[in-house]
N, C-alpha and C. Protein backbone atom coordinates (compact mmCIF):
# COMPACT_ATOMS: atom_id res chain seq x y z
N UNK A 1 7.35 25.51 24.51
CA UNK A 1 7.63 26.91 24.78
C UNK A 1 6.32 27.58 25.16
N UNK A 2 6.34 28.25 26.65
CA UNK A 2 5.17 29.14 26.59
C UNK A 2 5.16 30.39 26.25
N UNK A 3 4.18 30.89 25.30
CA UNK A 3 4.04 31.99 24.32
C UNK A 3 2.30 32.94 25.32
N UNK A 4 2.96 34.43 24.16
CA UNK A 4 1.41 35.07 25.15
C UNK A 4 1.00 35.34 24.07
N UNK A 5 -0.34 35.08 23.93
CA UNK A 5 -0.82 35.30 22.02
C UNK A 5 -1.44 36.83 22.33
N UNK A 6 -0.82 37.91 21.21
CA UNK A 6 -1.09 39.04 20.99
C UNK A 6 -2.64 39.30 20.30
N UNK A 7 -3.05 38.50 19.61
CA UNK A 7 -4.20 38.51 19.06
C UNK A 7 -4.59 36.66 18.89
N UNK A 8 -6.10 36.95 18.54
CA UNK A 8 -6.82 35.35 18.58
C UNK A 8 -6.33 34.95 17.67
N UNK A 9 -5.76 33.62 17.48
CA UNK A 9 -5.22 32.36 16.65
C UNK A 9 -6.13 31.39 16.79
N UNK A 10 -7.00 30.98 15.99
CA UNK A 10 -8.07 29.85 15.80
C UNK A 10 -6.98 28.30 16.04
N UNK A 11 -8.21 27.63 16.85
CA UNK A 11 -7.61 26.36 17.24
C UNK A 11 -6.27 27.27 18.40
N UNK A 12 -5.65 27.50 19.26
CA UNK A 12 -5.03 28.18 19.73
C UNK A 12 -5.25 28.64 20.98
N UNK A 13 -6.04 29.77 20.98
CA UNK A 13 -6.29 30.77 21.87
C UNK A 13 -6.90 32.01 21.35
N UNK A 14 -7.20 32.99 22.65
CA UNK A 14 -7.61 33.84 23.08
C UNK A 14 -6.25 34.90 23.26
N UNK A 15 -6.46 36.47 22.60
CA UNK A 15 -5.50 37.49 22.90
C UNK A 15 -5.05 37.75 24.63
N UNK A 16 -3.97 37.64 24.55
CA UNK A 16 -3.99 37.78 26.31
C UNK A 16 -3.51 36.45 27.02
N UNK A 17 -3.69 34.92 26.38
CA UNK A 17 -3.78 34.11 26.83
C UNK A 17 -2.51 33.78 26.61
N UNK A 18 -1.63 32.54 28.22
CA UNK A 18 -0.75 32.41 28.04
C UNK A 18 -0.81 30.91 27.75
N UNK A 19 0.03 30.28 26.48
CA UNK A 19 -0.39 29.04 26.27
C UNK A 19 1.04 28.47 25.65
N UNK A 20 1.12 26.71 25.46
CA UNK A 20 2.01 26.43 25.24
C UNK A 20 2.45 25.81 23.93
N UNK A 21 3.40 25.65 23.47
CA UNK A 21 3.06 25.66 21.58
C UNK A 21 4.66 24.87 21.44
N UNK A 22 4.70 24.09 20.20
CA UNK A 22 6.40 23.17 20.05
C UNK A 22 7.08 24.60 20.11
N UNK A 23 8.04 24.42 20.21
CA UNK A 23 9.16 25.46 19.44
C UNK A 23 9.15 26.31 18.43
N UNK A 24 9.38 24.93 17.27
CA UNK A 24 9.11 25.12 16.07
C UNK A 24 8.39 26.00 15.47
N UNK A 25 6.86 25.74 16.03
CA UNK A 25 5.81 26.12 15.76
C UNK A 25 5.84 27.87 16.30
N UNK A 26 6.46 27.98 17.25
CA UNK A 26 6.71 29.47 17.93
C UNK A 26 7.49 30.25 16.69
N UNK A 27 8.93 29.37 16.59
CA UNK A 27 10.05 30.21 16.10
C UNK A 27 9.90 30.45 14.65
N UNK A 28 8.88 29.89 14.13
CA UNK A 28 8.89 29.50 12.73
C UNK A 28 7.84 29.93 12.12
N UNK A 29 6.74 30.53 13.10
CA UNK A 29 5.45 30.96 12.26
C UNK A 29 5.00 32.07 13.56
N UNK A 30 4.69 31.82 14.80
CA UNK A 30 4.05 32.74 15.74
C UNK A 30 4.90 34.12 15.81
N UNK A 31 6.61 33.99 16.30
CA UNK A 31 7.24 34.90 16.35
C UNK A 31 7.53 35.88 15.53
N UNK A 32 7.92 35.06 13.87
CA UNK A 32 7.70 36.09 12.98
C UNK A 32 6.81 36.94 12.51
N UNK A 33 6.17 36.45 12.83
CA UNK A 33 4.80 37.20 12.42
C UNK A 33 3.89 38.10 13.80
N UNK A 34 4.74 38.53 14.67
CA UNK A 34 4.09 39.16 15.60
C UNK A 34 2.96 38.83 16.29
N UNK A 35 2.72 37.47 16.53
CA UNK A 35 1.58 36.92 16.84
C UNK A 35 1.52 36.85 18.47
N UNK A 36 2.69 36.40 18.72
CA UNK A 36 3.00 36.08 20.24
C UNK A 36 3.87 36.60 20.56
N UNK A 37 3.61 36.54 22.06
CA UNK A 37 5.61 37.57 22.82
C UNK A 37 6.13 36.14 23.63
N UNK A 38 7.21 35.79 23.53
CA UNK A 38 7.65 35.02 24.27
C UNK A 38 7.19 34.85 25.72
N UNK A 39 6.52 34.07 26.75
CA UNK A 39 6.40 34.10 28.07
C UNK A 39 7.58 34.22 29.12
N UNK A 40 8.60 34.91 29.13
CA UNK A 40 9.43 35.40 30.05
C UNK A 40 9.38 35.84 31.30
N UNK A 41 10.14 36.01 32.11
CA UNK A 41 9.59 36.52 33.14
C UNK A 41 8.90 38.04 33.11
N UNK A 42 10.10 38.76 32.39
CA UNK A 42 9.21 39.94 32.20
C UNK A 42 8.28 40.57 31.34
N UNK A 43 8.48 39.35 30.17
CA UNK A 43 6.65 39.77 29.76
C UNK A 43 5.19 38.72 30.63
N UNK A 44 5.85 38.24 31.52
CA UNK A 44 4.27 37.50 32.07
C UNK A 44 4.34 38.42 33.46
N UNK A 45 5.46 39.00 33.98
CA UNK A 45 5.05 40.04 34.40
C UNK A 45 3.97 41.75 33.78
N UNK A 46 4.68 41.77 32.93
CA UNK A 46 3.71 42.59 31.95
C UNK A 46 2.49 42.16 32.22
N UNK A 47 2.52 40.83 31.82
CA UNK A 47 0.82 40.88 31.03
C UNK A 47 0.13 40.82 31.97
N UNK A 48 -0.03 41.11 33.23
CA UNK A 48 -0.59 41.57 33.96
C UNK A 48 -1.41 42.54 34.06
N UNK A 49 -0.20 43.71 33.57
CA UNK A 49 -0.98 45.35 33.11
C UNK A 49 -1.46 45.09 32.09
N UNK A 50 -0.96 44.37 31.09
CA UNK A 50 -1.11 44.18 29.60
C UNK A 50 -2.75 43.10 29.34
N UNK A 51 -3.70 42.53 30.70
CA UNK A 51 -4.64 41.72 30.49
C UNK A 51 -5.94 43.21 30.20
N UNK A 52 -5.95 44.53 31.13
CA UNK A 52 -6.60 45.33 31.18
C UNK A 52 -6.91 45.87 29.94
N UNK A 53 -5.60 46.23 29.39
CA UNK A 53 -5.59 46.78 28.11
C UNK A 53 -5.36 45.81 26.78
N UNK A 54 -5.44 44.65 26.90
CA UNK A 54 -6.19 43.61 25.58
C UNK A 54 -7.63 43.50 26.02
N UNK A 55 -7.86 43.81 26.95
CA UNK A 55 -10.00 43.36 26.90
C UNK A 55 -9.89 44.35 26.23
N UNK A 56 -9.62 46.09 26.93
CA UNK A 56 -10.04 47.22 25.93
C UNK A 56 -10.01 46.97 24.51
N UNK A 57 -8.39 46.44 23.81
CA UNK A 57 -8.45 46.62 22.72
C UNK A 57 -9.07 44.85 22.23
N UNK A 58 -9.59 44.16 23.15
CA UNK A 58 -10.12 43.59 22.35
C UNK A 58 -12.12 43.44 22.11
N UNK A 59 -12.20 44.39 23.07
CA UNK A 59 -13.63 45.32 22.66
C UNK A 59 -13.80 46.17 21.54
N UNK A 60 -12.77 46.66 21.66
CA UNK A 60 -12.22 47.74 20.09
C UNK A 60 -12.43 47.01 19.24
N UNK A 61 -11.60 45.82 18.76
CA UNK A 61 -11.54 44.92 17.46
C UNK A 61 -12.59 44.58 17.10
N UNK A 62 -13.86 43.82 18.48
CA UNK A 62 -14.92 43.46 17.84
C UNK A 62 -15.96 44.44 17.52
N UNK A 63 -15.99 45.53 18.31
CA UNK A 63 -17.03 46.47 17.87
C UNK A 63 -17.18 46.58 16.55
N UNK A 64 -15.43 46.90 15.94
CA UNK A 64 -15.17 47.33 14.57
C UNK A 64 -15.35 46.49 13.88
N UNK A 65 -15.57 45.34 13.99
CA UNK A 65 -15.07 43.75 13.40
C UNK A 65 -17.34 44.01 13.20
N UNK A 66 -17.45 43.90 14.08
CA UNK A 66 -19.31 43.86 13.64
C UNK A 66 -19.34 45.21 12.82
N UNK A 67 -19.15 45.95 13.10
CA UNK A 67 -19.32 47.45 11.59
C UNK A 67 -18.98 46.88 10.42
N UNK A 68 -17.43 46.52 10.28
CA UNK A 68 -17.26 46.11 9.36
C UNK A 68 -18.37 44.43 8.54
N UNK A 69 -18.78 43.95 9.53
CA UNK A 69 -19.39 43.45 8.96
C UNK A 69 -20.32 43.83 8.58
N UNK A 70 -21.28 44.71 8.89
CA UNK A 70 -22.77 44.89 8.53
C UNK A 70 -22.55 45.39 7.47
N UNK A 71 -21.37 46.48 6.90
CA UNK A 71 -20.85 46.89 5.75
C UNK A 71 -20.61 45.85 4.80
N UNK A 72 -20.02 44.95 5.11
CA UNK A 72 -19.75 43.73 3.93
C UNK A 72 -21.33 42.97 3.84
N UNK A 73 -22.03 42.99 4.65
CA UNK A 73 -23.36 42.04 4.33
C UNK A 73 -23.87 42.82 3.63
N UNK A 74 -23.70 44.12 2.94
CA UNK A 74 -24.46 45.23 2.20
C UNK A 74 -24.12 45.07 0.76
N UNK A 75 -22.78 44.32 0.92
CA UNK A 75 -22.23 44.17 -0.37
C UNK A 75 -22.25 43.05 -1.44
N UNK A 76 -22.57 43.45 -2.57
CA UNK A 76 -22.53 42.02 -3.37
C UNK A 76 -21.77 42.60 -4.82
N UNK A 77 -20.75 41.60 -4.91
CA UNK A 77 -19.88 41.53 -5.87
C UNK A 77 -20.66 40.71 -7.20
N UNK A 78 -20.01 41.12 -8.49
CA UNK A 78 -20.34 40.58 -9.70
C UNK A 78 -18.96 40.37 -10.12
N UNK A 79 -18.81 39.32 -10.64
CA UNK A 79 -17.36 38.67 -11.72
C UNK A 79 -17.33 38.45 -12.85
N UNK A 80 -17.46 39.57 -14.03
CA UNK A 80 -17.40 38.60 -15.20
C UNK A 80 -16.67 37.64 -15.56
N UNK A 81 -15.98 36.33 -16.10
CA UNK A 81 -15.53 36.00 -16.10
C UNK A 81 -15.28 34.85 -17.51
N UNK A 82 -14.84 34.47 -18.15
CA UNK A 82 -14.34 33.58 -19.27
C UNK A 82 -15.07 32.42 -19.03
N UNK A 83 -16.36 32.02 -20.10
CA UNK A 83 -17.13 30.85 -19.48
C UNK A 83 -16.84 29.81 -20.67
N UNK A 84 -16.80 28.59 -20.59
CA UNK A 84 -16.69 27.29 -21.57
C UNK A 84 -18.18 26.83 -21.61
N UNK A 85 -18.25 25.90 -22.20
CA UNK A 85 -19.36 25.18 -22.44
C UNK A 85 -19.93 24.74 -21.15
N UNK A 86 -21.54 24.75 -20.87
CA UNK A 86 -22.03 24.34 -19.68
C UNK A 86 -21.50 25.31 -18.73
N UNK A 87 -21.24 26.41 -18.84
CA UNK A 87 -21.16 27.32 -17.96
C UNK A 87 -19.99 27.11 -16.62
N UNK A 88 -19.05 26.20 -17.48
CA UNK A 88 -17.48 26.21 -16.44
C UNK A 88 -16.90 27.47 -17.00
N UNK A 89 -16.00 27.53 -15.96
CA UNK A 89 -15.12 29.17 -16.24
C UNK A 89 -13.71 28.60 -16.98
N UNK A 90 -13.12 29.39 -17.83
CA UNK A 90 -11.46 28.94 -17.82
C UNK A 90 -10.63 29.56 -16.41
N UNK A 91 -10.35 28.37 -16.25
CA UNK A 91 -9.49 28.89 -14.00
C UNK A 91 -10.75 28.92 -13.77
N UNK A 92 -10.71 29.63 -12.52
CA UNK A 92 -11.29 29.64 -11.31
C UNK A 92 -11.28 31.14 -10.68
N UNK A 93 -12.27 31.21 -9.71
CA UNK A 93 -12.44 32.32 -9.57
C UNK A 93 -11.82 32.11 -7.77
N UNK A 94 -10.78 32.46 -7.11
CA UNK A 94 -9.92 32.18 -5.75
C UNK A 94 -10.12 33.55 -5.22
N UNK A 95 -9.93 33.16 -3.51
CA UNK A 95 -9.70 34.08 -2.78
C UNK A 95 -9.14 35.18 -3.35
N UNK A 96 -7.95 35.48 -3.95
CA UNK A 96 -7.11 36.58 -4.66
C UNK A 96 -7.93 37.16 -5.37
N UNK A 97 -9.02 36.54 -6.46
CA UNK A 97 -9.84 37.76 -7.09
C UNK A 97 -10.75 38.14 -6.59
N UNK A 98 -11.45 37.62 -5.37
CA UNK A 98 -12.54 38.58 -4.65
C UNK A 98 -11.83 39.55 -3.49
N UNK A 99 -11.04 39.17 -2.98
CA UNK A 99 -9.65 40.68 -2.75
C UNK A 99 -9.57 41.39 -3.49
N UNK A 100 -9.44 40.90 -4.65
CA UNK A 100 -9.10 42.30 -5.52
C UNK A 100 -10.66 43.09 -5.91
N UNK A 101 -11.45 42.28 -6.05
CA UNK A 101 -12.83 43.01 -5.64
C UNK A 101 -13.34 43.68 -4.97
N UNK A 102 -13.18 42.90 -3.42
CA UNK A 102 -13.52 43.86 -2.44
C UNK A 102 -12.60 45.10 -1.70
N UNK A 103 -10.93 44.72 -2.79
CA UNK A 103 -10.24 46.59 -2.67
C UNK A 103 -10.58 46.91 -3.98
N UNK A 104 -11.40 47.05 -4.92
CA UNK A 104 -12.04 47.98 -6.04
C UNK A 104 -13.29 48.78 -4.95
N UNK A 105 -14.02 47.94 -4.24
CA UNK A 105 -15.14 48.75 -3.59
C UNK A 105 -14.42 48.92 -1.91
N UNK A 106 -13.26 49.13 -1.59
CA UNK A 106 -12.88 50.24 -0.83
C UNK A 106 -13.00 49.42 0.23
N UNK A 107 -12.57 48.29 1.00
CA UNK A 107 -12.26 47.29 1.33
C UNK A 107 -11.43 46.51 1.96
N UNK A 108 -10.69 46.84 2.69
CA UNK A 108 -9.43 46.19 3.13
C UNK A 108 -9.10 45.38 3.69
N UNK A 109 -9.40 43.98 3.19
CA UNK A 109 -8.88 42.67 4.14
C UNK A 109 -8.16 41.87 3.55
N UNK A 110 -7.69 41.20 4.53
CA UNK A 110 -6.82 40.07 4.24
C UNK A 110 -6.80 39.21 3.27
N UNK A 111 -6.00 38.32 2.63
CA UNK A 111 -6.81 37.71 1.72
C UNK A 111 -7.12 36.09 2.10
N UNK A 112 -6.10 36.41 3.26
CA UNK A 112 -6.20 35.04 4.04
C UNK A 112 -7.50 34.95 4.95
N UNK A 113 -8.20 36.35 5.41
CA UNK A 113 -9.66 35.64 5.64
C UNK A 113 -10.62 35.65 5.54
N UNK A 114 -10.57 35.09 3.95
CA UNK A 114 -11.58 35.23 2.88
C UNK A 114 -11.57 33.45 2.89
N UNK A 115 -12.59 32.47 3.60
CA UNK A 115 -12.92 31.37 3.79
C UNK A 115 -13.60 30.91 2.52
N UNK A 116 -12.89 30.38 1.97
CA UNK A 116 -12.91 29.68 -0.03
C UNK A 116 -12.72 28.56 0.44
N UNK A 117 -13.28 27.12 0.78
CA UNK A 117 -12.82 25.86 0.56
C UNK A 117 -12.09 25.49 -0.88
N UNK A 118 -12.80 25.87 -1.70
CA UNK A 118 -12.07 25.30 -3.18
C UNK A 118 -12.52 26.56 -4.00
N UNK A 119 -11.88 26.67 -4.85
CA UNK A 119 -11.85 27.46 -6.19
C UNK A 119 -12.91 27.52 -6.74
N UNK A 120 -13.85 28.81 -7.20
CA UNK A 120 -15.24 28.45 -7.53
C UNK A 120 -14.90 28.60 -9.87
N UNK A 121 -15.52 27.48 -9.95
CA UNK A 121 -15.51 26.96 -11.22
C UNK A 121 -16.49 26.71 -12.07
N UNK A 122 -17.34 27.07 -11.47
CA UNK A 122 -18.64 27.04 -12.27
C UNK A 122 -19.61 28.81 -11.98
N UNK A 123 -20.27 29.14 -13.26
CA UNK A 123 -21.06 30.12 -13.27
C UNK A 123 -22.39 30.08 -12.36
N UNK A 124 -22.80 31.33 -11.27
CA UNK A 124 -23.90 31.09 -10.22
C UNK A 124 -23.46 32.41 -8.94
N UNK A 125 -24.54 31.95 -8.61
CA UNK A 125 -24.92 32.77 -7.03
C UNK A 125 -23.84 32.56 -5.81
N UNK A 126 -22.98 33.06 -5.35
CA UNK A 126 -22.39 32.28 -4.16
C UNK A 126 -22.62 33.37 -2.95
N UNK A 127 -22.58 32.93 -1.22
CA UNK A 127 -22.14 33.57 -0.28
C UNK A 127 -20.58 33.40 0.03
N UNK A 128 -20.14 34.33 -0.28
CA UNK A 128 -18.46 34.18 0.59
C UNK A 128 -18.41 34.40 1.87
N UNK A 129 -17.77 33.47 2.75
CA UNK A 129 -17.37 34.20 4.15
C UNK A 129 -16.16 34.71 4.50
N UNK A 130 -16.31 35.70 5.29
CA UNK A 130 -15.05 36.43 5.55
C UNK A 130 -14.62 36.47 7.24
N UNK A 131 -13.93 35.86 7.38
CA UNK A 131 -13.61 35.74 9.00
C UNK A 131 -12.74 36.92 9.49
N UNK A 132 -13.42 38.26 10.07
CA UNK A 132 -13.32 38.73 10.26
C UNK A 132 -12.07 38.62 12.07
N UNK A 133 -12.64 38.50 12.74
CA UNK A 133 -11.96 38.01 14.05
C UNK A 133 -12.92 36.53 14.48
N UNK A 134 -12.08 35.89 15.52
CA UNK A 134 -12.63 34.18 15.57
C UNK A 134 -14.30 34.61 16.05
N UNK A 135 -14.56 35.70 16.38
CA UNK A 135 -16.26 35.52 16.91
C UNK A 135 -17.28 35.84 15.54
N UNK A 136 -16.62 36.76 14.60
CA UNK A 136 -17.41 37.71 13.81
C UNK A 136 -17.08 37.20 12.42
N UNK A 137 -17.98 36.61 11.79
CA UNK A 137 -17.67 36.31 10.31
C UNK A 137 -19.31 37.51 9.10
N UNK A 138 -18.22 37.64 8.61
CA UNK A 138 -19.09 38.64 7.46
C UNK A 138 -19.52 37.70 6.47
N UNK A 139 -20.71 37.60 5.99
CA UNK A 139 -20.98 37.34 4.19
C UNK A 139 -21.24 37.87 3.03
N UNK A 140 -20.50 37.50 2.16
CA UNK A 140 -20.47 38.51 0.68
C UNK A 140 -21.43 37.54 -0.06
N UNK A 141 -21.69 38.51 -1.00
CA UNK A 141 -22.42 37.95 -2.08
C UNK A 141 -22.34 38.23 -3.14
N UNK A 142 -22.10 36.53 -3.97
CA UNK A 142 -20.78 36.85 -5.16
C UNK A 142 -21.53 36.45 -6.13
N UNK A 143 -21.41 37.05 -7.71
CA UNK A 143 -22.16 36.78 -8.64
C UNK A 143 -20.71 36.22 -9.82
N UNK A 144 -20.96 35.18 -10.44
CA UNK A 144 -20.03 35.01 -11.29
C UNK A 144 -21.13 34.68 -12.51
N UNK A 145 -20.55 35.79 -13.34
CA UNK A 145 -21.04 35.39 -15.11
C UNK A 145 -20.31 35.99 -15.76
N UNK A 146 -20.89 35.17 -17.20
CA UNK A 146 -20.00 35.36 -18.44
C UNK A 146 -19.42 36.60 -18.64
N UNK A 147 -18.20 36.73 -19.32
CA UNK A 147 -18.30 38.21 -19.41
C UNK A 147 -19.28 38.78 -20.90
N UNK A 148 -19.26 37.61 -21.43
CA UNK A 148 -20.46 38.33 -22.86
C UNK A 148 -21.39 38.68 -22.42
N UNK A 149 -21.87 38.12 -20.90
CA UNK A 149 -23.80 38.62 -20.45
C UNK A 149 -23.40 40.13 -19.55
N UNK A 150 -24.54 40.88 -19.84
CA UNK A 150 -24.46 42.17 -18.80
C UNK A 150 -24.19 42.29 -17.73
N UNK A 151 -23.78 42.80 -17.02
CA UNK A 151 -23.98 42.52 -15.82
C UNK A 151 -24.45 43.67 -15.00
N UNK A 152 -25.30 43.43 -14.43
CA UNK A 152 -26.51 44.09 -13.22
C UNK A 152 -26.00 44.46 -12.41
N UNK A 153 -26.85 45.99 -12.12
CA UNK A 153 -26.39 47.17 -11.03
C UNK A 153 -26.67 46.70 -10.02
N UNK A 154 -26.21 46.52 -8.92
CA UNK A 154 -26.01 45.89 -7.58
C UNK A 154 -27.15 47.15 -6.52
């Protein structure tokens, strides 16, 4: 099925771009989720008019997409958190609780692109990345300690 991707899909494409994808993969994850418009005749007629006005808005996204980052590189999070012996945590500290971190300090992203390979489980220093759009990735800087130790004004 050829699809017109509304915004960048990593591994994929480019907003604007007309590309070809299973079915499945269209009807079952792209479509619902407003990702793509079907390639029809009259939306690849569209996207014609519609190539002018995705550069605009996709100049828009990144401008904002670098603000927002220089704002998140400003930021560094602290976690207290439940420590065991040798300084493992009980759980883990996941994407979901530095979301909920970075909407305590006024914040609003996804939580899906907050780039966590694995669950952080041990007490320490980390950079988080945040994939902002496929060009622009932000880094946080995450502090996880005990909650018995103080924790320091940022």
């Amino acid at each position: 099925m050829e699809v017109i991707l509304r915004e960048d899909i990593p591994n994929l494409g480019r907003m604007g771009e007309l590309v070809r994808v299973k079915n499945g993969y269209a009807r079952n994850y792209l479509l619902p989720r407003g990702l793509v418009l079907v390639a029809n005749k009259k939306n690849r007629h569209v996207l014609e008019h519609q190539k002018r006005i995705i550069s605009y808005q996709r100049e828009r996204v990144l401008k904002s997409a670098q603000t927002l980052s220089e704002k998140l590189a400003a930021v560094s999070l602290t976690m207290p958190v439940k420590v065991g012996e040798e300084g493992r945590l009980f759980g883990s500290v996941t994407n979901m609780d530095i979301d909920k971190a970075l909407r305590e300090k006024g914040f609003d992203i996804e939580r899906r692109r907050i780039d966590l390979t694995e669950p952080i489980k041990t007490v320490g220093e980390y950079e988080i990345s945040i994939r902002l759009t496929g060009d622009v990735t932000a880094h946080v800087k995450l502090s996880v300690i005990s909650e018995k130790a103080e924790p320091t004004s940022a």
